[in-house]
C-alpha atoms as a PDB file:
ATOM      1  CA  UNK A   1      76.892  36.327 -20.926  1.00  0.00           C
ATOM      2  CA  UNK A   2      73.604  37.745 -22.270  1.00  0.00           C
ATOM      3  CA  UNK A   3      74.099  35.806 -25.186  1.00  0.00           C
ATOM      4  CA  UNK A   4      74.340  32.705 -23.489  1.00  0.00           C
ATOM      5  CA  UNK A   5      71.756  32.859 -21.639  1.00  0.00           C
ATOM      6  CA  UNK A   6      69.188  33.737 -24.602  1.00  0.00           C
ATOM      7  CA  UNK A   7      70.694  30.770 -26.186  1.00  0.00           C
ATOM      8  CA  UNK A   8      70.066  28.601 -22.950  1.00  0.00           C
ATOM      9  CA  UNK A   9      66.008  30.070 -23.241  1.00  0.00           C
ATOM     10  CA  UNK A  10      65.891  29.361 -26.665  1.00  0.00           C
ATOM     11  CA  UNK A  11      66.794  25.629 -26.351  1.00  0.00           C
ATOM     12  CA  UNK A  12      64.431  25.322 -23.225  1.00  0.00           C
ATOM     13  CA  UNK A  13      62.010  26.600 -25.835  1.00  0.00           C
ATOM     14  CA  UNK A  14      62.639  23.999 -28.344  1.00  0.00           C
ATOM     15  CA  UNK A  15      62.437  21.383 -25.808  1.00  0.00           C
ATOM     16  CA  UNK A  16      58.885  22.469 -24.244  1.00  0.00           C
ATOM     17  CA  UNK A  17      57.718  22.169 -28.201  1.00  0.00           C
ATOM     18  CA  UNK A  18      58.945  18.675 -28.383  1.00  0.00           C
ATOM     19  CA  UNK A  19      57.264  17.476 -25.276  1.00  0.00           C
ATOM     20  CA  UNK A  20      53.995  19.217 -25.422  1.00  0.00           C
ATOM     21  CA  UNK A  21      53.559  17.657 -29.049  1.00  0.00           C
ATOM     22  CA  UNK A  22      55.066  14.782 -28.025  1.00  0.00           C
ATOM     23  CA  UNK A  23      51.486  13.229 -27.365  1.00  0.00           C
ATOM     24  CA  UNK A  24      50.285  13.027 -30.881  1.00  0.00           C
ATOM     25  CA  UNK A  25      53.139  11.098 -32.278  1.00  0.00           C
ATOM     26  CA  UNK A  26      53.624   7.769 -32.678  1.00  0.00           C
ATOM     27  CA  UNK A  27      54.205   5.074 -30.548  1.00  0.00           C
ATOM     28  CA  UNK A  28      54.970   2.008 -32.680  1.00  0.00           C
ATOM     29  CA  UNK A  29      52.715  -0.086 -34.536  1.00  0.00           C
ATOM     30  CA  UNK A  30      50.314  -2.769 -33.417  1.00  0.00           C
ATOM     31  CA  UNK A  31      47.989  -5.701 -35.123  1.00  0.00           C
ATOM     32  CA  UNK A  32      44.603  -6.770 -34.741  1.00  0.00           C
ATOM     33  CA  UNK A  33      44.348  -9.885 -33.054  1.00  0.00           C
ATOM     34  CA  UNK A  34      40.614 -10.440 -33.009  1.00  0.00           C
ATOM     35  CA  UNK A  35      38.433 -11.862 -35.531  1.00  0.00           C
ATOM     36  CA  UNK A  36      36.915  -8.648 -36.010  1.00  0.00           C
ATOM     37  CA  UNK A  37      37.297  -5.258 -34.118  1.00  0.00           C
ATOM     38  CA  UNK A  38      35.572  -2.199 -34.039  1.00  0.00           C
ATOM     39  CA  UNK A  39      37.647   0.964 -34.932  1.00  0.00           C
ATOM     40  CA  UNK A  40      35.571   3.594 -33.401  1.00  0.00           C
ATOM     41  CA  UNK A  41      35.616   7.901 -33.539  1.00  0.00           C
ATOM     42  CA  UNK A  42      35.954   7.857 -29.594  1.00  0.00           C
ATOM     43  CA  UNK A  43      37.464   5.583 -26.720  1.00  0.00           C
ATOM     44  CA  UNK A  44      33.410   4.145 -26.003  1.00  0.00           C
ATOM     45  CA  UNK A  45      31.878   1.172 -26.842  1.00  0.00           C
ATOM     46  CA  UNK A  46      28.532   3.349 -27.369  1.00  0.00           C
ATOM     47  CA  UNK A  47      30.944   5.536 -30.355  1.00  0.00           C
ATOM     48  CA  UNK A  48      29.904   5.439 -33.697  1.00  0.00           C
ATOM     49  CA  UNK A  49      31.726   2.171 -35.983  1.00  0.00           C
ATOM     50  CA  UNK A  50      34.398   3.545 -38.324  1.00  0.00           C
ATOM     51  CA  UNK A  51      35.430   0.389 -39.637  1.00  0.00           C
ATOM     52  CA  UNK A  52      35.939  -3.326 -38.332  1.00  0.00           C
ATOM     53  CA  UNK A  53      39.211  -3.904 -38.799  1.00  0.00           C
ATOM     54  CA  UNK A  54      40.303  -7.786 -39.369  1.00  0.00           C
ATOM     55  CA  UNK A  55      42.783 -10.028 -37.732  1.00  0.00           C
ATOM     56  CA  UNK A  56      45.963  -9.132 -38.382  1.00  0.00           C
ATOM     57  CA  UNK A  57      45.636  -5.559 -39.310  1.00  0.00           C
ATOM     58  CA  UNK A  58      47.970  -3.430 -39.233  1.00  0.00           C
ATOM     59  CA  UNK A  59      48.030  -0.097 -37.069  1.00  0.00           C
ATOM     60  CA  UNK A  60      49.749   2.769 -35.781  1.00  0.00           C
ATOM     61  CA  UNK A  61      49.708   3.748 -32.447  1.00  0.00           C
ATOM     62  CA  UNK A  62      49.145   7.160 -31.654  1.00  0.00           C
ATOM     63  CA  UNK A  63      48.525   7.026 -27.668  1.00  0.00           C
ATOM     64  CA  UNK A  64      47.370   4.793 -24.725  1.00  0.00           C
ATOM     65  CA  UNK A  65      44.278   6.977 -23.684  1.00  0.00           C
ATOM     66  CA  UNK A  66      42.900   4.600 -20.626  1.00  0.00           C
ATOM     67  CA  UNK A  67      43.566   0.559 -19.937  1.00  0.00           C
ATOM     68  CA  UNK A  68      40.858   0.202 -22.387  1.00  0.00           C
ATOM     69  CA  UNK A  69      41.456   1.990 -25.207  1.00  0.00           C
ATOM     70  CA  UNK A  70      44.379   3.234 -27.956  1.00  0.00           C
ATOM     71  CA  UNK A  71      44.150   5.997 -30.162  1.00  0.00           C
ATOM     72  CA  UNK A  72      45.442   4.829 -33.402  1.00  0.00           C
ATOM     73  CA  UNK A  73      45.373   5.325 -37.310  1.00  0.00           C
ATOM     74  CA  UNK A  74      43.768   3.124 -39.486  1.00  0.00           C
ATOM     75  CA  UNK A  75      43.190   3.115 -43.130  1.00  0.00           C
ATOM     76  CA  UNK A  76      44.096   6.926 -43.436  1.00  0.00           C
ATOM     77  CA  UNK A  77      41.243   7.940 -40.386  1.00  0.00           C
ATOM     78  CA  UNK A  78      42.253   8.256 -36.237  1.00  0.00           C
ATOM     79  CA  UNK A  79      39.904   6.490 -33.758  1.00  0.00           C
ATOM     80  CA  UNK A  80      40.153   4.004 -30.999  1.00  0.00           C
ATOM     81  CA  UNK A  81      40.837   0.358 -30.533  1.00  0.00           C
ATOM     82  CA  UNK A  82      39.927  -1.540 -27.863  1.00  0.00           C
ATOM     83  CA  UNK A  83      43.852  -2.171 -26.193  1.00  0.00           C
ATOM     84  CA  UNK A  84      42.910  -6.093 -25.226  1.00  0.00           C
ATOM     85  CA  UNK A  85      42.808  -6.880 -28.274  1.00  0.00           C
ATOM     86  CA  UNK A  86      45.799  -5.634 -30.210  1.00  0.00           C
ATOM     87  CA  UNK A  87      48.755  -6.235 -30.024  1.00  0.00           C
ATOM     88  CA  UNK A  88      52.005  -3.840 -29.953  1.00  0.00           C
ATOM     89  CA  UNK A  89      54.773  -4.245 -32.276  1.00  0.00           C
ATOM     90  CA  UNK A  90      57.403  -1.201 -32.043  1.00  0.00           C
ATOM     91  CA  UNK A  91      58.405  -2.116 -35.294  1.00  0.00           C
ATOM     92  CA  UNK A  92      55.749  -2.545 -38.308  1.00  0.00           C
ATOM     93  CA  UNK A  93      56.408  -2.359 -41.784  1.00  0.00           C
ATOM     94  CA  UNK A  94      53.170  -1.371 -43.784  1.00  0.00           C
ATOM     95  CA  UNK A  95      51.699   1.085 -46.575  1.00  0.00           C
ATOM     96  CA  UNK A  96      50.715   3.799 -43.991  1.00  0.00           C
ATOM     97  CA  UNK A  97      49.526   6.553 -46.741  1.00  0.00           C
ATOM     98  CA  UNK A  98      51.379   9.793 -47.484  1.00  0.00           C
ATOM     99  CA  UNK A  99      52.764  12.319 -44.702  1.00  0.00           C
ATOM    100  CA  UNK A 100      53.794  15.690 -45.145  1.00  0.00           C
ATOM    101  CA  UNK A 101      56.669  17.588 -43.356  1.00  0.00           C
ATOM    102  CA  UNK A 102      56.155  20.563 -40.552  1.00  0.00           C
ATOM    103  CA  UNK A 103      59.525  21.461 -40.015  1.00  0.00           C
ATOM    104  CA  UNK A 104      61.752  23.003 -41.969  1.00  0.00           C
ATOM    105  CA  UNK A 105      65.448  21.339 -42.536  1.00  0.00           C
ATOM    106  CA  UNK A 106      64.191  17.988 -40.963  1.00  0.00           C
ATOM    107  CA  UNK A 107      66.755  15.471 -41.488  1.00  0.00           C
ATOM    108  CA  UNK A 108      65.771  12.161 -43.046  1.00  0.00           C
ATOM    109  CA  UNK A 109      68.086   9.576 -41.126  1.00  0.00           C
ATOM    110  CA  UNK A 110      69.863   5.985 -41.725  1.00  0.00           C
ATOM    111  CA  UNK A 111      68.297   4.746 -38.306  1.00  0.00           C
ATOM    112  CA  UNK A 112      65.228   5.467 -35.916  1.00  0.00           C
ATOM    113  CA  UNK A 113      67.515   7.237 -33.558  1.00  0.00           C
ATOM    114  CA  UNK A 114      68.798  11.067 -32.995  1.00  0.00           C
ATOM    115  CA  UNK A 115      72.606   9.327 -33.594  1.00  0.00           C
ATOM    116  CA  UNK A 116      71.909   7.728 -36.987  1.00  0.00           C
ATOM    117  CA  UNK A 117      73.625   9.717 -39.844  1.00  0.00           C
ATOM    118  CA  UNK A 118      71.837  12.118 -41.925  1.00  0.00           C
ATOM    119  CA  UNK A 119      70.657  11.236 -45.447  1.00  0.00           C
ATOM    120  CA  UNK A 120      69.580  13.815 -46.643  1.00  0.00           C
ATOM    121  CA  UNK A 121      67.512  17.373 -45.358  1.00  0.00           C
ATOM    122  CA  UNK A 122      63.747  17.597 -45.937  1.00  0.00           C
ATOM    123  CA  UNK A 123      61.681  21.165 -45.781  1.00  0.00           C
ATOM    124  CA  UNK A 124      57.930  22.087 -44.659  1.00  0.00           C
ATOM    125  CA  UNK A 125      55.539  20.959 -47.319  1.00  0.00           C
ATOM    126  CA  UNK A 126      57.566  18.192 -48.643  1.00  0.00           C
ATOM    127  CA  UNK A 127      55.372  14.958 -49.190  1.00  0.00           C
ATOM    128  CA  UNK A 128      56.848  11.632 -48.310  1.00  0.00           C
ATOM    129  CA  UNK A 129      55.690   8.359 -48.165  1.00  0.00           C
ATOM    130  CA  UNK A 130      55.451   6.508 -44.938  1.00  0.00           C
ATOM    131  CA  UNK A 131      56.375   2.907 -45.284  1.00  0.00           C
ATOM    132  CA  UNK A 132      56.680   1.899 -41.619  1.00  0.00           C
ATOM    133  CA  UNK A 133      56.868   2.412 -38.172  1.00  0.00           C
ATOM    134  CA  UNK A 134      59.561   1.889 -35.235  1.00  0.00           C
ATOM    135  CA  UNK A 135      58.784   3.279 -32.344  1.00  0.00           C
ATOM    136  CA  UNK A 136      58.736   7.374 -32.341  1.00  0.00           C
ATOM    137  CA  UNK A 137      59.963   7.098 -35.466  1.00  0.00           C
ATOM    138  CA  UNK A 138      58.429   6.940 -39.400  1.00  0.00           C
ATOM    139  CA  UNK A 139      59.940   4.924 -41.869  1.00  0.00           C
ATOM    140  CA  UNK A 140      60.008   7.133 -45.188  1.00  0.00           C
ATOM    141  CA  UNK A 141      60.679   7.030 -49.232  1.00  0.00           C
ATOM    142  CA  UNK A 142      61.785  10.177 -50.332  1.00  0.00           C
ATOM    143  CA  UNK A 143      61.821   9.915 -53.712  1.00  0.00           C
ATOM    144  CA  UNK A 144      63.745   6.896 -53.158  1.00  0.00           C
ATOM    145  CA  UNK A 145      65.510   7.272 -50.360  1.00  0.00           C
ATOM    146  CA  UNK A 146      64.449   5.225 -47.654  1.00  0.00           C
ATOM    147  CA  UNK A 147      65.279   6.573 -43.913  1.00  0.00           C
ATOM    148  CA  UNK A 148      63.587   7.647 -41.089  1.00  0.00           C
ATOM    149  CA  UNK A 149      61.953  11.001 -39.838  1.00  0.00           C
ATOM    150  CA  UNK A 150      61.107  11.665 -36.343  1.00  0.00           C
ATOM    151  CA  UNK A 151      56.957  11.223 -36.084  1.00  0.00           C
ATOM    152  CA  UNK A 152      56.790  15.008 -34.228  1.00  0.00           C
ATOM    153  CA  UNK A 153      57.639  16.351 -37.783  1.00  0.00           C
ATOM    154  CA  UNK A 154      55.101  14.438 -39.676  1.00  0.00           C
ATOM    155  CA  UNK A 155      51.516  15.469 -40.186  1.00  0.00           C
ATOM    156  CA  UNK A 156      49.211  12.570 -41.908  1.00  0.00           C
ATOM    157  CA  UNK A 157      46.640  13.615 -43.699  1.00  0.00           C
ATOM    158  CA  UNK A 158      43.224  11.740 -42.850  1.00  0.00           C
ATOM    159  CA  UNK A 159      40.297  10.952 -44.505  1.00  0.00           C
ATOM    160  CA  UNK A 160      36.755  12.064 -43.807  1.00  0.00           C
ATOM    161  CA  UNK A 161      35.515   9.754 -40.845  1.00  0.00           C
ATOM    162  CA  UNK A 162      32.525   8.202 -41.526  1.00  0.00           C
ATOM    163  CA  UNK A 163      30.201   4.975 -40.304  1.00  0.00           C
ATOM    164  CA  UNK A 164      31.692   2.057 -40.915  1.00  0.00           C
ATOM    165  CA  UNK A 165      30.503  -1.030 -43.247  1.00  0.00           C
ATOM    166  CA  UNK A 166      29.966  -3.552 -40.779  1.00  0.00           C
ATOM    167  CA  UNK A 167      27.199  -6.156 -40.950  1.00  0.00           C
ATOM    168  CA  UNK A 168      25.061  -5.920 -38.022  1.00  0.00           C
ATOM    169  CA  UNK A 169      26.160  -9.850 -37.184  1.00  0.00           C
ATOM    170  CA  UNK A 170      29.697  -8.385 -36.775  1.00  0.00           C
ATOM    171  CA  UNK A 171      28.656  -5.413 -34.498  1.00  0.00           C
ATOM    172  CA  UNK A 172      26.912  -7.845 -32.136  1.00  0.00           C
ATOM    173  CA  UNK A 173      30.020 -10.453 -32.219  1.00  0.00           C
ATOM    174  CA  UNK A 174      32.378  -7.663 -31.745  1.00  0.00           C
ATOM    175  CA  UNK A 175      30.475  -5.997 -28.533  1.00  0.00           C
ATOM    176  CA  UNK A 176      29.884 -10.009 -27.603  1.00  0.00           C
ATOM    177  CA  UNK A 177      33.637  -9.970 -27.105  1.00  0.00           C
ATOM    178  CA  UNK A 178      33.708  -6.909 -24.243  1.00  0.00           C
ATOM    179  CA  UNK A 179      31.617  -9.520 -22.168  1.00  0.00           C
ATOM    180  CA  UNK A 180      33.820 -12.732 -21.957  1.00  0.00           C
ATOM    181  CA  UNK A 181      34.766 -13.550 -18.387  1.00  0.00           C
ATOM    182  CA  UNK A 182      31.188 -12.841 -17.298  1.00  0.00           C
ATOM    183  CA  UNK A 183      29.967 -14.785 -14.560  1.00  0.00           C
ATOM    184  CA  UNK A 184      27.195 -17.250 -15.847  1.00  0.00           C
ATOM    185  CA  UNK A 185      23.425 -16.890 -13.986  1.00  0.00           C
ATOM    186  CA  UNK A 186      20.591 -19.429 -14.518  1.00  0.00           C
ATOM    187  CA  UNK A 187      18.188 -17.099 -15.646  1.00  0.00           C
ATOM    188  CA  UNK A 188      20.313 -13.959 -15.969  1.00  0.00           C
ATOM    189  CA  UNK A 189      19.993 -11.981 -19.128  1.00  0.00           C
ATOM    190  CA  UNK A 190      21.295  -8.866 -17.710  1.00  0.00           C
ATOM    191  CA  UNK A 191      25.612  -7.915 -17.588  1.00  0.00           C
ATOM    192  CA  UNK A 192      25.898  -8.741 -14.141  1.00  0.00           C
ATOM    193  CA  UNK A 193      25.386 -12.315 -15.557  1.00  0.00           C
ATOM    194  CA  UNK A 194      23.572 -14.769 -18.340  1.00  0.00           C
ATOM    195  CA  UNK A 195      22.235 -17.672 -19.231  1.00  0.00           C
ATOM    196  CA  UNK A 196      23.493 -19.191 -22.767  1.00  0.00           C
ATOM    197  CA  UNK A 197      19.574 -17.915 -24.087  1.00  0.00           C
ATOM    198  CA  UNK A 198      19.828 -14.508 -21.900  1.00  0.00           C
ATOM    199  CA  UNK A 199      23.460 -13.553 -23.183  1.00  0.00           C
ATOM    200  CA  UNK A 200      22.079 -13.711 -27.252  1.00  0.00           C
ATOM    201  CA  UNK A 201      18.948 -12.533 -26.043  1.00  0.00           C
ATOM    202  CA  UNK A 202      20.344  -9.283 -24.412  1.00  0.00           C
ATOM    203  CA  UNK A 203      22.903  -8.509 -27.573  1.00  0.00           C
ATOM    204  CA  UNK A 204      20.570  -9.241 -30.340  1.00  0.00           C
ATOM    205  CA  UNK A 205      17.632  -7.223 -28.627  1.00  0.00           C
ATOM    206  CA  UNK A 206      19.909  -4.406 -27.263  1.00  0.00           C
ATOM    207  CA  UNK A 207      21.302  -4.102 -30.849  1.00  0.00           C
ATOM    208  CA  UNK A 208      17.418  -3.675 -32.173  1.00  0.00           C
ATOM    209  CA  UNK A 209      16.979  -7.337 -33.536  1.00  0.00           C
ATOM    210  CA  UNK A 210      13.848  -8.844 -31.306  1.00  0.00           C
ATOM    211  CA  UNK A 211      14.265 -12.507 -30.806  1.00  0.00           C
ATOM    212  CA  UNK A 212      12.863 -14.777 -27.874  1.00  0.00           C
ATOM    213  CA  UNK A 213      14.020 -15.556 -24.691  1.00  0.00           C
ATOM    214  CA  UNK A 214      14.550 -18.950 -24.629  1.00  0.00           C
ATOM    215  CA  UNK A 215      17.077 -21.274 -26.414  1.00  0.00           C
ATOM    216  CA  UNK A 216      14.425 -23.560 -27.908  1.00  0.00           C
ATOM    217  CA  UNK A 217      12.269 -20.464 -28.888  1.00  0.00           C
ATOM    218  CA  UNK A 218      15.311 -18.636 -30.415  1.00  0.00           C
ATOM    219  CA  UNK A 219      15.453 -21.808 -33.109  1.00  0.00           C
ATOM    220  CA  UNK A 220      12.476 -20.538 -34.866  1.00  0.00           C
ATOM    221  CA  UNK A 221      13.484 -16.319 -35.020  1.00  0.00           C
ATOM    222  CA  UNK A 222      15.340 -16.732 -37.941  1.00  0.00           C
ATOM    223  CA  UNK A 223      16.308 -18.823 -41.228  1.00  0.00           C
ATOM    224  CA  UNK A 224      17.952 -21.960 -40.795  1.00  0.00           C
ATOM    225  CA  UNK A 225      21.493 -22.080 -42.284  1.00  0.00           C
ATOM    226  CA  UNK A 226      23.432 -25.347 -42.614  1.00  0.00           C
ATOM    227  CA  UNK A 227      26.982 -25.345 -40.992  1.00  0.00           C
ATOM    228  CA  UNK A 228      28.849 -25.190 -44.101  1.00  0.00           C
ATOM    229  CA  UNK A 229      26.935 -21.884 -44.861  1.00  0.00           C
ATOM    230  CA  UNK A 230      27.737 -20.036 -41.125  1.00  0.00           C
ATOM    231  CA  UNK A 231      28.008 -16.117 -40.717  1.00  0.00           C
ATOM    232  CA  UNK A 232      29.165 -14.169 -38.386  1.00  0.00           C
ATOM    233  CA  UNK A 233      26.258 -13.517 -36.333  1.00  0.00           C
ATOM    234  CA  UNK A 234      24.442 -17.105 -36.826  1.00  0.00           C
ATOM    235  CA  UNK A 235      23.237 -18.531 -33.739  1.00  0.00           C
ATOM    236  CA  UNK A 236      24.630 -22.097 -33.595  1.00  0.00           C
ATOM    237  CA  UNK A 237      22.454 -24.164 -31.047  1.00  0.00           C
ATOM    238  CA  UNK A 238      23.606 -27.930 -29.715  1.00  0.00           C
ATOM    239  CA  UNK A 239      21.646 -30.819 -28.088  1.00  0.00           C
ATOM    240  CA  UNK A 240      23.207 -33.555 -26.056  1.00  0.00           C
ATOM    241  CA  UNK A 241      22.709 -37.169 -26.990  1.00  0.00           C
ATOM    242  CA  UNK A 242      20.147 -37.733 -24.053  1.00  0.00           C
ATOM    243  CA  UNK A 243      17.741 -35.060 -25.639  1.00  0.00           C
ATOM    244  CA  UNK A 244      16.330 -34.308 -28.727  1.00  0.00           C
ATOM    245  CA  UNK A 245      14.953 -30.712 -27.766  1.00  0.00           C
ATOM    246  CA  UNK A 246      17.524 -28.037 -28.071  1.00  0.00           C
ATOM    247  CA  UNK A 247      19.669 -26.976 -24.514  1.00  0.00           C
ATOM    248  CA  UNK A 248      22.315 -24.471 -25.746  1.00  0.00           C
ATOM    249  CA  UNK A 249      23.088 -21.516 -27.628  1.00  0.00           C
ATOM    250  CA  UNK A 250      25.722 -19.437 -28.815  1.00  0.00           C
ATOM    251  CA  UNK A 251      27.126 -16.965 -31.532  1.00  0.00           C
ATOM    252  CA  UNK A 252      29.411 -17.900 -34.206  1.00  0.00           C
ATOM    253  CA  UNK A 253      32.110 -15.226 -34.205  1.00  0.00           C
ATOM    254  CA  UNK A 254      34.145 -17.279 -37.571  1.00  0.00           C
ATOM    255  CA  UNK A 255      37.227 -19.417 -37.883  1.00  0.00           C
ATOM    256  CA  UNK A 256      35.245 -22.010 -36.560  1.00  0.00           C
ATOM    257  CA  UNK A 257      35.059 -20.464 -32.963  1.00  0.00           C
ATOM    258  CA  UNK A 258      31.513 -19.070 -31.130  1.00  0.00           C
ATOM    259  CA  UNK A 259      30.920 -17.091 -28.155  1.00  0.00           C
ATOM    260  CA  UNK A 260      28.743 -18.287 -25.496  1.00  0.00           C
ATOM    261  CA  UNK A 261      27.672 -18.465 -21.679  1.00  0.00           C
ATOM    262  CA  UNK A 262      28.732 -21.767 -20.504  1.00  0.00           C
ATOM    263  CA  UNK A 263      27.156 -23.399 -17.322  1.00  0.00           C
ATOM    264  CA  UNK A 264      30.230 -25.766 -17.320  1.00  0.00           C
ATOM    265  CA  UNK A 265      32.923 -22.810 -17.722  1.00  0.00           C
ATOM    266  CA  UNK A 266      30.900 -20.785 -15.635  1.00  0.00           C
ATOM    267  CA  UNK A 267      31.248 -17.618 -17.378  1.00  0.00           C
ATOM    268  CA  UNK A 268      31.057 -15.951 -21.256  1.00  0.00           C
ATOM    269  CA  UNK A 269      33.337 -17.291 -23.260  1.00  0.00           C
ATOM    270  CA  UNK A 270      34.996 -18.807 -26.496  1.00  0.00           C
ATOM    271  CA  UNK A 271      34.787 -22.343 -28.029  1.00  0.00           C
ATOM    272  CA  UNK A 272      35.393 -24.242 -31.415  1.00  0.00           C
ATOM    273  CA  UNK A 273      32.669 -25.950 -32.810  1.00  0.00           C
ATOM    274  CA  UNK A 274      35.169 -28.854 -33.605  1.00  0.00           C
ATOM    275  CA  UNK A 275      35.799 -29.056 -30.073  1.00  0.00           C
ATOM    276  CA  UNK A 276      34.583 -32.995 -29.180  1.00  0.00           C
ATOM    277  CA  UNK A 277      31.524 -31.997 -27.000  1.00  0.00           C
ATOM    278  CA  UNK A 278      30.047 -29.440 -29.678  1.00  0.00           C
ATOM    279  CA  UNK A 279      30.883 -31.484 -31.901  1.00  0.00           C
ATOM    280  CA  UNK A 280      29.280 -34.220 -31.102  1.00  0.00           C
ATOM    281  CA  UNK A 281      26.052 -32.296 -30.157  1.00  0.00           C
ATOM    282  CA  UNK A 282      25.587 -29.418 -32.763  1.00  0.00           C
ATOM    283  CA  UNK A 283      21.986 -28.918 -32.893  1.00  0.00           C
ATOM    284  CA  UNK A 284      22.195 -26.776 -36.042  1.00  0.00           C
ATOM    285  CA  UNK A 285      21.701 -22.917 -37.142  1.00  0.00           C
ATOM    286  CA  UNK A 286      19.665 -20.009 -37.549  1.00  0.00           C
ATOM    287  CA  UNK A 287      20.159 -16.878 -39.184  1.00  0.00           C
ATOM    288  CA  UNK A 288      18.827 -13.772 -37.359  1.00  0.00           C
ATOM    289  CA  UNK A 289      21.083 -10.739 -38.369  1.00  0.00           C
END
């Protein structure tokens, strides 16, 4: 009877270890579907720029900390995505980088689940290398054995984290992004609302880049760029056929798209440049970042 019941406290045991370190394993992978994101060292939008990551980059998901942000591995470093704008695949095949085994006799399965068959038994220490992602679960080459280990027995080891390489264009179109839906103001160059002028004016300034306040006077703050030649970061400005002075503004964020505060949408948000109207009344653009 003793027996038993030291067995019984032992297995609670086991269990409590599994859940309380359930939190730092994985949840499946996910891609980048922006442009451009930020990878940041904490769940802010005022954190310090690990990386950008580009669209279609692959991730692993480590937790959903708030509705805003993931916690996630990228490029062999841990930081935080903004959640809106990737998106969650449970199962991702990609390079992840090596992992290392914390458990002694961990078994390398045939299947991401507790019922798949055993391949073969792996001890503390061993190195493997991760080759993909499903769910809770690591897909793993052991030398040459593909299978799966459960992601609470895998440690990653990650590189030093350190500022990122983005171009200052692509930190203002990135934190350009965490304002669409916006309401537009006449005159507003403030969060609670812009202007086209006052949205650029308030990003470019806020980021340490002085330009003027007005659309016309923005033309002349930088170097003028032909449209074949855009960055990310150019402001792109447009005229309408009645007028030859300019009336709008906007960023170009690439792929042919640019973020702006439209009077006619009535908010911030995102446009092509081949769409007919800009089109038809692209102004030109200046280089500022």
């Amino acid at each position: 009877m003793k027996k038993s019941i030291r067995t019984m406290l032992c297995c609670i045991a086991f269990a409590v270890v599994l859940i309380s370190s359930a939190s730092a394993a994985s949840q499946g992978g996910g891609k980048v579907t922006a442009t451009s994101l930020n990878f940041r060292s904490e769940a802010s939008t005022d954190a310090t720029i690990l990386a950008c990551a580009a669209y279609g980059s692959p991730v692993v998901v480590l937790e959903k900390t708030d509705e805003d942000w993931y916690c996630v591995l990228y490029q062999g470093k841990k930081g935080y995505m903004n959640s809106a704008y990737l998106e969650n695949i449970t199962v991702l095949d990609y390079d992840i980088g090596k992992g290392r085994l914390i458990g002694d006799g961990v078994r390398l399965r045939q299947g991401p689940s507790l019922d798949s068959e055993t391949i073969t038994y792996l001890y503390k220490g061993t190195s493997v290398k991760l080759i993909g992602v499903d769910g809770e679960w690591y897909k793993a080459d052991s030398n040459g054995q593909i299978g799966y280990i459960h992601s609470d027995f895998i440690e990653i080891p990650l590189e030093e984290s350190t500022s990122g390489t983005c171009t200052k264009g692509q930190e203002i179109v990135n934190w350009s992004k965490d304002f669409l839906g916006t309401t537009y103001v006449y005159g507003g160059s403030r969060p609670g609302g812009f202007d086209c002028s006052g949205f650029t004016y308030y990003l470019y300034n806020q980021s340490g880049i002085a330009i003027t306040r007005t659309a016309s006077s923005q033309w002349y703050d930088g170097t003028q760029v032909s449209k074949d030649e855009l960055q990310i970061g150019d402001l792109v400005f447009f005229s309408s056929n009645s007028s030859s002075s300019i009336e709008h503004v906007g960023i170009y964020i690439g792929d042919g798209q640019f973020i702006h505060s439209s009077s006619g949408g009535g908010c911030v948000k995102i446009n092509n440049l081949s769409d007919y109207y800009y089109l038809t009344n692209y102004y030109g653009a200046v280089r500022v970042a």
